[in-house]
N, C-alpha and C. Protein backbone atom coordinates (compact mmCIF):
# COMPACT_ATOMS: atom_id res chain seq x y z
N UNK A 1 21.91 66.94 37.71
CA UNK A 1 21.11 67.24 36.55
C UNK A 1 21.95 67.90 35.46
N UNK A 2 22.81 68.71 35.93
CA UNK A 2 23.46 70.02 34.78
C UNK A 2 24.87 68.48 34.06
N UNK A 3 25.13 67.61 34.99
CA UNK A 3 26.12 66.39 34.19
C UNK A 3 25.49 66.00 33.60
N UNK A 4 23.89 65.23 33.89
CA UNK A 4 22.83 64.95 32.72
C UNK A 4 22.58 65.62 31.43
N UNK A 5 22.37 66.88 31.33
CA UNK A 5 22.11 67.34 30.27
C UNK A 5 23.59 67.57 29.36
N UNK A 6 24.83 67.79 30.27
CA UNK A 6 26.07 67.68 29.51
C UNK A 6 25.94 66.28 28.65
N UNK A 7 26.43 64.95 29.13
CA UNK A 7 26.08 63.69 28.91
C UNK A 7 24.95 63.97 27.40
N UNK A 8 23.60 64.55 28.01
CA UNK A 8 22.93 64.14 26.90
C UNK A 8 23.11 65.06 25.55
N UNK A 9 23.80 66.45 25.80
CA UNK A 9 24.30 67.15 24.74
C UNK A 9 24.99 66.59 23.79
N UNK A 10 26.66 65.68 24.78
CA UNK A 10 27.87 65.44 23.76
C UNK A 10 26.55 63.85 22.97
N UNK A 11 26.00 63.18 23.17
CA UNK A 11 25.68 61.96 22.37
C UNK A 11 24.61 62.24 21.30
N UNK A 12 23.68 63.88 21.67
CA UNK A 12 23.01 64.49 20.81
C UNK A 12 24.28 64.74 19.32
N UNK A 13 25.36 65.36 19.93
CA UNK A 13 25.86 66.09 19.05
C UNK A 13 27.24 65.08 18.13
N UNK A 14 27.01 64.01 19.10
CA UNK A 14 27.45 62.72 18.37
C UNK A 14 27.19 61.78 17.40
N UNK A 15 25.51 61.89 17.65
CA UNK A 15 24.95 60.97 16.89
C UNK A 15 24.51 62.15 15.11
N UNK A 16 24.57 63.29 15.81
CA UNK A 16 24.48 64.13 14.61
C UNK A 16 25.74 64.04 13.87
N UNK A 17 26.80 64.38 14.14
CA UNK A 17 28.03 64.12 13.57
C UNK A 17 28.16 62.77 12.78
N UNK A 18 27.98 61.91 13.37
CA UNK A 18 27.87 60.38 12.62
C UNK A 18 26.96 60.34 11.20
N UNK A 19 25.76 60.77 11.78
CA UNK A 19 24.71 60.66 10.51
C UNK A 19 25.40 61.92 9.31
N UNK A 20 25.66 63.02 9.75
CA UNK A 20 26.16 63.66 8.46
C UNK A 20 27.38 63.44 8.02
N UNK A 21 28.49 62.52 8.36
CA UNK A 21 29.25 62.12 7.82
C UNK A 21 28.23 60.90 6.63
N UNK A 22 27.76 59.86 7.29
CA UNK A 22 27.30 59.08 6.66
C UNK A 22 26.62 60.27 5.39
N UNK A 23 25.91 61.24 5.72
CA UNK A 23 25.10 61.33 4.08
C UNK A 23 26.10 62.17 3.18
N UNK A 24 27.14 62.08 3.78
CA UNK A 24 28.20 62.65 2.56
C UNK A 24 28.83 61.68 1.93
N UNK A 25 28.57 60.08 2.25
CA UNK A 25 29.43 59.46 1.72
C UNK A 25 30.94 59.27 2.51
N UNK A 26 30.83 59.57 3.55
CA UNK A 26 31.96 59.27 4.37
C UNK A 26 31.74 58.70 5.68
N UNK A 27 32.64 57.41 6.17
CA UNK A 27 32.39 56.60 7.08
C UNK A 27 32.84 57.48 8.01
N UNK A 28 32.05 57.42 9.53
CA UNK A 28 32.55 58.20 10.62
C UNK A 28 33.50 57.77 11.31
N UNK A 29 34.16 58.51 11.91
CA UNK A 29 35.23 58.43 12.72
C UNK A 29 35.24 58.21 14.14
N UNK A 30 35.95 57.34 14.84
CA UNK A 30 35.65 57.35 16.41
C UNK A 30 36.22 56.06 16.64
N UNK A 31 35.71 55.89 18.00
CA UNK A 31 35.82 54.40 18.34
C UNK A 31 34.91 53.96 19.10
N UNK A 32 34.42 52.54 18.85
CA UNK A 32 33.72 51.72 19.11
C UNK A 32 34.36 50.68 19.68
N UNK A 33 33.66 50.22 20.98
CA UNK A 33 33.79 49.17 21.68
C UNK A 33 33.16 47.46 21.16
N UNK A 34 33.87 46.57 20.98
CA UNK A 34 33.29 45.11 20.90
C UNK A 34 33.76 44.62 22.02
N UNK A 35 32.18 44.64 23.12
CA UNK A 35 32.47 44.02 24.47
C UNK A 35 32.79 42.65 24.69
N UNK A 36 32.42 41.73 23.34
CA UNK A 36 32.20 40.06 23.30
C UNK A 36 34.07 40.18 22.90
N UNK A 37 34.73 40.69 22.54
CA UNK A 37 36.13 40.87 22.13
C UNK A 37 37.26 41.24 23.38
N UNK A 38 36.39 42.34 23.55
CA UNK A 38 36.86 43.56 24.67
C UNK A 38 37.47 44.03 23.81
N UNK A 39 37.48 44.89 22.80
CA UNK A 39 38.18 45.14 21.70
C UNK A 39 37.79 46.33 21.11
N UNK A 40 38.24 47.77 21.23
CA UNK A 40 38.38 49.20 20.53
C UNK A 40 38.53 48.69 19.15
N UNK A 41 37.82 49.43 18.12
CA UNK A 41 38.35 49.34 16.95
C UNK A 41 38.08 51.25 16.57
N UNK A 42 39.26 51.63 16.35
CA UNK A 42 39.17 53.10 16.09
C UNK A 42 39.51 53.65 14.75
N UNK A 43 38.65 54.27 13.67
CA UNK A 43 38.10 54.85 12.68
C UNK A 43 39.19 55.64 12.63
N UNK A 44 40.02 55.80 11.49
CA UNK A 44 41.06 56.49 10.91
C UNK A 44 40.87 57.18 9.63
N UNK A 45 40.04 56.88 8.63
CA UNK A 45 39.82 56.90 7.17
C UNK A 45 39.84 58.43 6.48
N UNK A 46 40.92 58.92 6.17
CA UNK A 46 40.75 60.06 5.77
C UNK A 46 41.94 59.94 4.78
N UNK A 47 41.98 61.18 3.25
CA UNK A 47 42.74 61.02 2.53
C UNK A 47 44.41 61.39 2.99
N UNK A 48 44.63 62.02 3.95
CA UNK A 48 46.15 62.20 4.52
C UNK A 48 46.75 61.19 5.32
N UNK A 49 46.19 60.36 5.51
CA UNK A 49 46.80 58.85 6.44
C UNK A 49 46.92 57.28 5.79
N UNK A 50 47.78 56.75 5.95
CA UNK A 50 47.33 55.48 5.28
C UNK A 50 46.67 54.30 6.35
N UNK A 51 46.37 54.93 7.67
CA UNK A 51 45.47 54.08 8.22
C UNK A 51 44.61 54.04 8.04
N UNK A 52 43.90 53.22 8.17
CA UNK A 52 42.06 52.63 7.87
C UNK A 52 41.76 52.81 9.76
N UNK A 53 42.36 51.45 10.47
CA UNK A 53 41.24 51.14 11.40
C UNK A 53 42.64 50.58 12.51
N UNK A 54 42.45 50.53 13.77
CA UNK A 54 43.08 50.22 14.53
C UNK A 54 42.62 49.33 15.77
N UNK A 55 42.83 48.15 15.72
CA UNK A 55 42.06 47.23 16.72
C UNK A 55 43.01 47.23 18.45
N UNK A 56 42.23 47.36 19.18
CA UNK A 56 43.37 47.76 20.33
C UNK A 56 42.18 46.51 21.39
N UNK A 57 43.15 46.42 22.40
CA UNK A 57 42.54 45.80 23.78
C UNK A 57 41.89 47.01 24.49
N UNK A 58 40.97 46.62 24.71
CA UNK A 58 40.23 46.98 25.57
C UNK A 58 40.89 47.84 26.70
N UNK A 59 41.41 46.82 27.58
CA UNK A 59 41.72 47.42 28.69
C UNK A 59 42.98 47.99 28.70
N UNK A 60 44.09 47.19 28.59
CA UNK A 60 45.45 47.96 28.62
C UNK A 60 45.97 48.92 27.25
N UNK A 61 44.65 48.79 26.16
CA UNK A 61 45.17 49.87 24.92
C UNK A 61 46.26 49.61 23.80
N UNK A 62 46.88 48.10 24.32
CA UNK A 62 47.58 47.55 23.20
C UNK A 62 47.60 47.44 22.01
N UNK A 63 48.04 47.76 20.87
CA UNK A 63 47.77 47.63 19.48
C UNK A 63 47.58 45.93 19.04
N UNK A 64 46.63 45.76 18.58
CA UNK A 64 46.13 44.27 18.40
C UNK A 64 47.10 44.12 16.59
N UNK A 65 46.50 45.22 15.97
CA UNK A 65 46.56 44.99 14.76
C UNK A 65 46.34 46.32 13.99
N UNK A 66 47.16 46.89 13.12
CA UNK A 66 46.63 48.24 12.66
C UNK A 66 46.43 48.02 10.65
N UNK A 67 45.21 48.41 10.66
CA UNK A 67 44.72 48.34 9.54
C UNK A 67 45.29 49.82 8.40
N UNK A 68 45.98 49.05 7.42
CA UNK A 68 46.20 50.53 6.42
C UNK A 68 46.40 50.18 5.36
N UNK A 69 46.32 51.21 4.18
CA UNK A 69 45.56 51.00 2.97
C UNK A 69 46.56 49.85 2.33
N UNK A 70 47.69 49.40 3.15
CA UNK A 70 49.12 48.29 2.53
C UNK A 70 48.84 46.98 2.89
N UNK A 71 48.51 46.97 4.03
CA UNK A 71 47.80 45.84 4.23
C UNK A 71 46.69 45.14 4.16
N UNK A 72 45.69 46.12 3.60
CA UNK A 72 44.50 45.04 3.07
C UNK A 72 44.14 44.94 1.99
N UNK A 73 43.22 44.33 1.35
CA UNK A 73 42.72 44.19 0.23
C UNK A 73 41.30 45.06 -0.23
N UNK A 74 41.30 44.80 -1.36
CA UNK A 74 39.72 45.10 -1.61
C UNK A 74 38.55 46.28 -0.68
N UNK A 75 39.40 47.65 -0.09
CA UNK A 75 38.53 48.56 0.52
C UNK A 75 37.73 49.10 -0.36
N UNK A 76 37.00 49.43 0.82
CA UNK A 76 35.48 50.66 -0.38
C UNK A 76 34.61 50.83 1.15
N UNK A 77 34.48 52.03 0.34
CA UNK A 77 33.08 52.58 1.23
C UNK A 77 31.79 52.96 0.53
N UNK A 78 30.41 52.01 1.03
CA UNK A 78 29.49 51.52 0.05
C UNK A 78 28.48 52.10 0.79
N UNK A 79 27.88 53.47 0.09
CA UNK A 79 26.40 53.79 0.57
C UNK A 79 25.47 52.70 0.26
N UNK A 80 24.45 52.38 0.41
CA UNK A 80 23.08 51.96 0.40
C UNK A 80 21.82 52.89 0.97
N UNK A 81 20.79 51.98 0.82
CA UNK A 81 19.77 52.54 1.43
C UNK A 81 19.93 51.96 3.33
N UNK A 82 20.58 50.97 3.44
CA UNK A 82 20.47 50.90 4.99
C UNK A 82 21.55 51.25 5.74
N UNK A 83 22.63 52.40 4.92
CA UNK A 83 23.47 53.17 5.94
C UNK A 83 24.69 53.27 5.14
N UNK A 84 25.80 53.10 5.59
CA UNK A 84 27.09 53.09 4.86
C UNK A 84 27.71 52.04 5.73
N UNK A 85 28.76 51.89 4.38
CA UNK A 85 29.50 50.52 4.98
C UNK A 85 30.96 50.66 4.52
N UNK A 86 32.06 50.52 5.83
CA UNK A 86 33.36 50.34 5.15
C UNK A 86 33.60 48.76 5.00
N UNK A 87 34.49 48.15 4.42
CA UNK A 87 34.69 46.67 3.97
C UNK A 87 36.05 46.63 3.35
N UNK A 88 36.71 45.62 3.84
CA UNK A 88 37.83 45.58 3.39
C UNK A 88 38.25 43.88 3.65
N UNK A 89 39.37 43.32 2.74
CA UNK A 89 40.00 41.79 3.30
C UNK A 89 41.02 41.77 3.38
N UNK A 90 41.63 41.08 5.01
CA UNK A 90 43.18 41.15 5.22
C UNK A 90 43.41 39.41 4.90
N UNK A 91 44.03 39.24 4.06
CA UNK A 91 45.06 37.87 3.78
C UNK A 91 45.95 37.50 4.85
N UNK A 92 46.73 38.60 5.73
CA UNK A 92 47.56 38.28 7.18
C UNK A 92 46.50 37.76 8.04
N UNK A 93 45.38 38.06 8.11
CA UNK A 93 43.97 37.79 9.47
C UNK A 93 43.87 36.73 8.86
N UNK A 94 43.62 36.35 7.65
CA UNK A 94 42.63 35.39 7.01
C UNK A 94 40.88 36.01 7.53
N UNK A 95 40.65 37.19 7.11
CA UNK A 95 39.40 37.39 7.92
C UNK A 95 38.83 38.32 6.50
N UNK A 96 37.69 38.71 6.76
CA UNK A 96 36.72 39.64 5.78
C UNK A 96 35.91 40.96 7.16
N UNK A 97 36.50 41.74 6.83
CA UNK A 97 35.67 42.96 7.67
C UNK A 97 34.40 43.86 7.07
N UNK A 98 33.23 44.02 7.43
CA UNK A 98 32.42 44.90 7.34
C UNK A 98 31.99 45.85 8.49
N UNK A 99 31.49 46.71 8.15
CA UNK A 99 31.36 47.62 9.48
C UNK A 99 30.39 48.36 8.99
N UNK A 100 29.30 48.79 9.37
CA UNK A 100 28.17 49.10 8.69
C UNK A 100 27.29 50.05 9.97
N UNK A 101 27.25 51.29 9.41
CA UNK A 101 26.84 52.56 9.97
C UNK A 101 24.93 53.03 9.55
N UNK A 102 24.25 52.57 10.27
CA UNK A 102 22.86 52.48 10.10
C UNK A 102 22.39 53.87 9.53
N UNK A 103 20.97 54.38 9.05
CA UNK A 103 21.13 55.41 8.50
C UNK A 103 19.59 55.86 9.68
N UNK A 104 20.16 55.91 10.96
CA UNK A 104 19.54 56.43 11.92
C UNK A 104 20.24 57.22 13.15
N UNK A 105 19.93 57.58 14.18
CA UNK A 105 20.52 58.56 15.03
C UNK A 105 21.15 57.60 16.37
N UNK A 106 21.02 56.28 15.99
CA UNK A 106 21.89 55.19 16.53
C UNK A 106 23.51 55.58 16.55
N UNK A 107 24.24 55.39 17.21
CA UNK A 107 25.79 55.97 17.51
C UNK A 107 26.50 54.60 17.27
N UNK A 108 25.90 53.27 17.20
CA UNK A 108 26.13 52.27 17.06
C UNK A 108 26.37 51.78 15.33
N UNK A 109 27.60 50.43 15.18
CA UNK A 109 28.13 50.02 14.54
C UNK A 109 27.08 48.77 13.87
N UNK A 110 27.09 48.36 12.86
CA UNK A 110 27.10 46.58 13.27
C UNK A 110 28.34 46.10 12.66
N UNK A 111 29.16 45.20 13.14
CA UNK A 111 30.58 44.55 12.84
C UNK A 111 30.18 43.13 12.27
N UNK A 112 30.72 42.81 11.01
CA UNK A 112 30.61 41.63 10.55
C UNK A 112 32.23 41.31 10.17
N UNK A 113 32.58 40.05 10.84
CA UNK A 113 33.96 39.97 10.40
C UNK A 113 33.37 38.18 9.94
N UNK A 114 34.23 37.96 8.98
CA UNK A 114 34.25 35.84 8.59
C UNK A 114 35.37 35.91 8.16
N UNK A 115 35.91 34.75 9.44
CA UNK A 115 36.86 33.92 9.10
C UNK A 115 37.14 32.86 8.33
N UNK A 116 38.24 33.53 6.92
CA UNK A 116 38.05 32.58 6.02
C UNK A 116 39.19 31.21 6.20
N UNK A 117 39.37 31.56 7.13
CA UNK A 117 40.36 30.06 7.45
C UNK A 117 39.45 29.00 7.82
N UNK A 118 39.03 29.38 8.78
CA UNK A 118 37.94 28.43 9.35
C UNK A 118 36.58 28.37 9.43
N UNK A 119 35.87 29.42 8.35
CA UNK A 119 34.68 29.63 7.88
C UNK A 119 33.53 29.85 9.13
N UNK A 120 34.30 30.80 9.73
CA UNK A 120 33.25 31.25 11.30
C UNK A 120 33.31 32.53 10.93
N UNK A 121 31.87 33.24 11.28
CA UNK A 121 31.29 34.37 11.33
C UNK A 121 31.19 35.02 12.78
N UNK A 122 31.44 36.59 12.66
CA UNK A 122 31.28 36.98 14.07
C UNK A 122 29.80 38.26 13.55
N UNK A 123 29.28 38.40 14.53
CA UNK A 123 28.28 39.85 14.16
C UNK A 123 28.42 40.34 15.69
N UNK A 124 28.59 41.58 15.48
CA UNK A 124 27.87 42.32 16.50
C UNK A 124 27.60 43.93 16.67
N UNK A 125 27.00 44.21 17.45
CA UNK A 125 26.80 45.65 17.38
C UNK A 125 27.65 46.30 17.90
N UNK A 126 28.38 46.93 17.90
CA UNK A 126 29.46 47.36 18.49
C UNK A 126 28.97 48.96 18.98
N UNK A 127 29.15 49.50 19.85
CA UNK A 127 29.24 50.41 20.55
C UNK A 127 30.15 51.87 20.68
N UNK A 128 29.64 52.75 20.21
CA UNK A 128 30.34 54.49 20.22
C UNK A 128 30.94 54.11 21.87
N UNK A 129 32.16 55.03 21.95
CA UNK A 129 32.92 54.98 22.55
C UNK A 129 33.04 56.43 23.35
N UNK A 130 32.53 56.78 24.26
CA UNK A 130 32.48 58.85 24.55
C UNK A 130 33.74 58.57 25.28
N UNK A 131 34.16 59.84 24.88
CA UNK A 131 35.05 60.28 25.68
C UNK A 131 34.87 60.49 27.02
N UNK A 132 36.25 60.80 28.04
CA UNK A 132 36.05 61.06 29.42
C UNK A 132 35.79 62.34 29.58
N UNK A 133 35.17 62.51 30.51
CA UNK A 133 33.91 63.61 31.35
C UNK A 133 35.13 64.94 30.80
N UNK A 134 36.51 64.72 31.37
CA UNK A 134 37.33 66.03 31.17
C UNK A 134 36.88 66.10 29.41
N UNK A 135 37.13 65.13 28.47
CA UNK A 135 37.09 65.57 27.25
C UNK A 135 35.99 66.00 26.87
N UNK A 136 34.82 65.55 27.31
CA UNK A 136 33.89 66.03 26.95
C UNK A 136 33.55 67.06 27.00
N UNK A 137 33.70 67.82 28.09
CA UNK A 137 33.44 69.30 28.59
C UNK A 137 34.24 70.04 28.06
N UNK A 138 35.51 69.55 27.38
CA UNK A 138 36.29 70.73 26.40
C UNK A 138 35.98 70.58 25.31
N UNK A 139 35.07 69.23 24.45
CA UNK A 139 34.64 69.31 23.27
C UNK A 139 33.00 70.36 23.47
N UNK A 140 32.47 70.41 24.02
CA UNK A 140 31.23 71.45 24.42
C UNK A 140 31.83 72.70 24.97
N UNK A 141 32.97 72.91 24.75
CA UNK A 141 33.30 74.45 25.46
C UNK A 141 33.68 74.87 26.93
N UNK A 142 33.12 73.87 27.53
CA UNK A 142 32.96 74.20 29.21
C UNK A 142 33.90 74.56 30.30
């Protein structure tokens, strides 16, 4: 029970973190899983780095591709009324990225990437990523 309520603390205090980044106008940070990929994509965006986003494998943690403000095109981060959205286009991918942060207590992504080579669309929801049990319990103090 007492791992249960840990568990349900860190995703309480996750999904809070997410949403008040979003109402400041700033995309959250973390990583999210694309299981149809097997594919980490981990949130970098801050003014001291020139990374954006980092696409890794899944399993062995390989760097797929690292996104930074040199290599892509056209970034922005676009409030709306249905959440915030980072967006950017890499000319090396031939691809168009969106990533779009709902304006609810969802911990979840939705990922829109189109491939403009071959005019295929991917969507999916992509998935918050928690840390392991040790990290967690030192991000709560424990």
């Amino acid at each position: 029970m007492k791992k249960f309520l840990v568990v349900l603390a860190v995703a309480a205090l996750t999904a809070t973190g997410a949403f008040a980044q979003a109402a400041d106008n700033q995309f959250p940070q973390g990583t999210w899983t694309d299981t149809k990929y097997n594919a980490d994509w981990t949130f970098q965006i801050n003014t001291e780095s020139d990374t954006i986003c980092e696409l890794r494998d899944r399993d062995s943690g390989e760097l797929i591709y690292k996104f930074t403000k040199g290599n892509v095109q056209d970034f922005a981060i676009t409030p709306s009324n249905d959440g915030i959205s980072v967006s950017w286009k890499c000319r090396a991918k031939n691809r168009e990225y969106k990533f779009t942060k709902p304006v609810n207590f969802d911990t979840g992504l939705q990922l829109e990437v189109h491939n403009t080579y071959y005019n295929e669309d991917h969507k999916a929801k992509i998935e918050y990523k928690l840390l392991n049990n040790q990290d967690n319990k030192s991000a709560l103090g424990l």
